[in-house]
C-alpha atoms as a PDB file:
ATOM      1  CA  UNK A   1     -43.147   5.016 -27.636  1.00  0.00           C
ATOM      2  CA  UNK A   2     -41.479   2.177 -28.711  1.00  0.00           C
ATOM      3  CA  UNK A   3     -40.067  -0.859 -26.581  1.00  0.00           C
ATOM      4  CA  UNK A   4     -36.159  -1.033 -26.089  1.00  0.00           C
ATOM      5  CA  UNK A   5     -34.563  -3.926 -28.234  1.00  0.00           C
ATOM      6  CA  UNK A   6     -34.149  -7.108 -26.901  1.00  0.00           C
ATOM      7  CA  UNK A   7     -31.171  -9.318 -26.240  1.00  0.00           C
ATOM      8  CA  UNK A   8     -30.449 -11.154 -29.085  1.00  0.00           C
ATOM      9  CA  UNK A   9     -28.528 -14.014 -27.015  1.00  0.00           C
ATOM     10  CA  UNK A  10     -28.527 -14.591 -23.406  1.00  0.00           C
ATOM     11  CA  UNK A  11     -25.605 -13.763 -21.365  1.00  0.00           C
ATOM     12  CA  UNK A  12     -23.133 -16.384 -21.175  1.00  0.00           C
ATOM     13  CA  UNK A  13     -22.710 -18.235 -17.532  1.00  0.00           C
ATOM     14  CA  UNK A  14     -19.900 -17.035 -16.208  1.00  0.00           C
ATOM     15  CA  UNK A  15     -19.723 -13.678 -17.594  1.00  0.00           C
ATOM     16  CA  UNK A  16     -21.043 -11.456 -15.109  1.00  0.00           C
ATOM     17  CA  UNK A  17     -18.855  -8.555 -13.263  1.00  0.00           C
ATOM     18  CA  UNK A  18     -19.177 -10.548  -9.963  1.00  0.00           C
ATOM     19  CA  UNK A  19     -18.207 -13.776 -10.813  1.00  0.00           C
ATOM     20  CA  UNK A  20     -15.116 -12.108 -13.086  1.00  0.00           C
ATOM     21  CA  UNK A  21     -13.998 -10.761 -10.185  1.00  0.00           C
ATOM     22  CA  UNK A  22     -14.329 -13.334  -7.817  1.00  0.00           C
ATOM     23  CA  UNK A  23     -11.805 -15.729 -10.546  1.00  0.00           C
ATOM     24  CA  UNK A  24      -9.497 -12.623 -10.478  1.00  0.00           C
ATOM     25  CA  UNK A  25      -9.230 -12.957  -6.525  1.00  0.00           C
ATOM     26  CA  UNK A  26      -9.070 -16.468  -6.304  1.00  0.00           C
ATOM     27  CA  UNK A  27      -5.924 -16.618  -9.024  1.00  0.00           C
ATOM     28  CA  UNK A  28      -4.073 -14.024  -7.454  1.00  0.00           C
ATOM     29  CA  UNK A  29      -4.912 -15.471  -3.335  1.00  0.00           C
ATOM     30  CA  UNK A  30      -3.385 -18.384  -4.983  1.00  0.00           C
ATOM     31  CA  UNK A  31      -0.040 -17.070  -6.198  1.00  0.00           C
ATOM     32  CA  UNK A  32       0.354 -13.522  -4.585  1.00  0.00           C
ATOM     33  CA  UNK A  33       1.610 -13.195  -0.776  1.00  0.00           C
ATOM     34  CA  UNK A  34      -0.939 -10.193  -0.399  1.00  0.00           C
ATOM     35  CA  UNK A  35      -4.050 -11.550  -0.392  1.00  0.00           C
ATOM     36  CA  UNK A  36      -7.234 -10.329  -1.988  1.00  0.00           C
ATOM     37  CA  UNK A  37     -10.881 -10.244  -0.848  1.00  0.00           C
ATOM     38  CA  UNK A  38     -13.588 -12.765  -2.625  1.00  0.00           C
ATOM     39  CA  UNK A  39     -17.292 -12.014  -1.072  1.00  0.00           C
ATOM     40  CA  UNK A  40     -17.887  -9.680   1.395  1.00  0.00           C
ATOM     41  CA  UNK A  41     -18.841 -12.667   3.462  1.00  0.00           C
ATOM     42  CA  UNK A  42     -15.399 -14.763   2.641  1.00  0.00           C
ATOM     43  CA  UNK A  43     -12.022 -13.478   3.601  1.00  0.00           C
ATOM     44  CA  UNK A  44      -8.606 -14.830   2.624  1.00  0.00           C
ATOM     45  CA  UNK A  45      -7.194 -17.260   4.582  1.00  0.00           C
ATOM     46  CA  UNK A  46      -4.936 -14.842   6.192  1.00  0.00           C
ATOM     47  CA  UNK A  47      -3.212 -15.834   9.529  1.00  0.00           C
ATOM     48  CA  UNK A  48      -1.882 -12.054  10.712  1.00  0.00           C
ATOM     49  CA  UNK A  49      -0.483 -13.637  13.862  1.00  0.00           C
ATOM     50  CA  UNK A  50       2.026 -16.008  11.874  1.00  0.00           C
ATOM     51  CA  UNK A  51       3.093 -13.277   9.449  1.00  0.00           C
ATOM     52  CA  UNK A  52       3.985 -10.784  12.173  1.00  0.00           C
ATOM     53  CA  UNK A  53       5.683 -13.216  14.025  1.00  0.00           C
ATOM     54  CA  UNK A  54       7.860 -14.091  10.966  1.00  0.00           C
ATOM     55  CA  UNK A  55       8.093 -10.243  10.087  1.00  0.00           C
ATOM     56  CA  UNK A  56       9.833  -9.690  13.882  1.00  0.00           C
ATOM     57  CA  UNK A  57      11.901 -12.574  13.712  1.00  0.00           C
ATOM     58  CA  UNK A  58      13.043 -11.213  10.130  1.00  0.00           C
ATOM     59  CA  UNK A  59      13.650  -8.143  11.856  1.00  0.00           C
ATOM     60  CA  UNK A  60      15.294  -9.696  15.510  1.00  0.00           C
ATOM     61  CA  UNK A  61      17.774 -11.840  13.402  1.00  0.00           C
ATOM     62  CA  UNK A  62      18.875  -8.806  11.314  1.00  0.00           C
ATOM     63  CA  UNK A  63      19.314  -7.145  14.616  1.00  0.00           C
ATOM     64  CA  UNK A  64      21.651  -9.645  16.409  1.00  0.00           C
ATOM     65  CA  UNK A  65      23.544 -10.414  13.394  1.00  0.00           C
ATOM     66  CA  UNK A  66      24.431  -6.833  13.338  1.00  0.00           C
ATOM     67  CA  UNK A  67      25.630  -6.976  17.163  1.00  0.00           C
ATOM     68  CA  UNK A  68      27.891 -10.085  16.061  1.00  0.00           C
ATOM     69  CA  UNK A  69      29.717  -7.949  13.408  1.00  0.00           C
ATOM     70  CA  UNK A  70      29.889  -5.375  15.827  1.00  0.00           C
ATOM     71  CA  UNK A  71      31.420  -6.496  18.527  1.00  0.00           C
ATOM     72  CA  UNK A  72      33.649  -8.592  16.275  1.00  0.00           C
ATOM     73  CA  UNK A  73      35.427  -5.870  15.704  1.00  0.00           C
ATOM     74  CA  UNK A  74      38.179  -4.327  17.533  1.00  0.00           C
ATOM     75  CA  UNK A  75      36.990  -1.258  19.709  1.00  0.00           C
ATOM     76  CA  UNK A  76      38.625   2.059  19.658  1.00  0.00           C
ATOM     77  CA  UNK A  77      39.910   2.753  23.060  1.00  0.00           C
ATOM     78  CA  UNK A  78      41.051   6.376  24.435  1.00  0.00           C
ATOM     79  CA  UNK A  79      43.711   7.056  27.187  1.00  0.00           C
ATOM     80  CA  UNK A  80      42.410   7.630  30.353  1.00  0.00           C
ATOM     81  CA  UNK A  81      42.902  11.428  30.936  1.00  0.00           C
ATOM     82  CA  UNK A  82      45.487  11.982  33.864  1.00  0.00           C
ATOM     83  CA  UNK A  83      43.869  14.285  36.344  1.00  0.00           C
ATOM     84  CA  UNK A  84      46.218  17.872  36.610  1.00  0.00           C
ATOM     85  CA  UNK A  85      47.011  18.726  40.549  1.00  0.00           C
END
């Protein structure tokens, strides 16, 4: 049977899957706010303590700014209802 060709030129540093990936996920944790994963053993520098915190104070200020506006406004009152004898 005969032998499988070789390779005619050596694969180029830099080229393989892995390390194509791992340049993908370094670019985009660089730029992007949702951050990707580099080695198994390597995580993104992710602190999920500071972004929830900023998430719920996102979400508290929306909150009492809409209190403010409401009770800005005049409230609708109704006549007390007289009581029949």
């Amino acid at each position: 049977m005969p032998e499988p060709k070789k390779q005619s030129s050596p694969r180029k540093t830099g080229m393989r899957r892995s390390h194509l990936r791992l340049e993908l996920a370094r670019r985009v944790n660089k730029k992007s706010p949702v951050k990707a994963f580099e080695t198994k053993k390597k995580t993104p520098r992710v602190r999920i303590k500071d972004v929830a915190a900023k998430a719920g104070l996102k979400a508290k200020a929306g909150k009492t700014a809409a209190k403010d506006a409401g009770s800005t406004a005049k409230k609708a009152t109704t006549k007390p209802v007289a009581k029949k004898k």
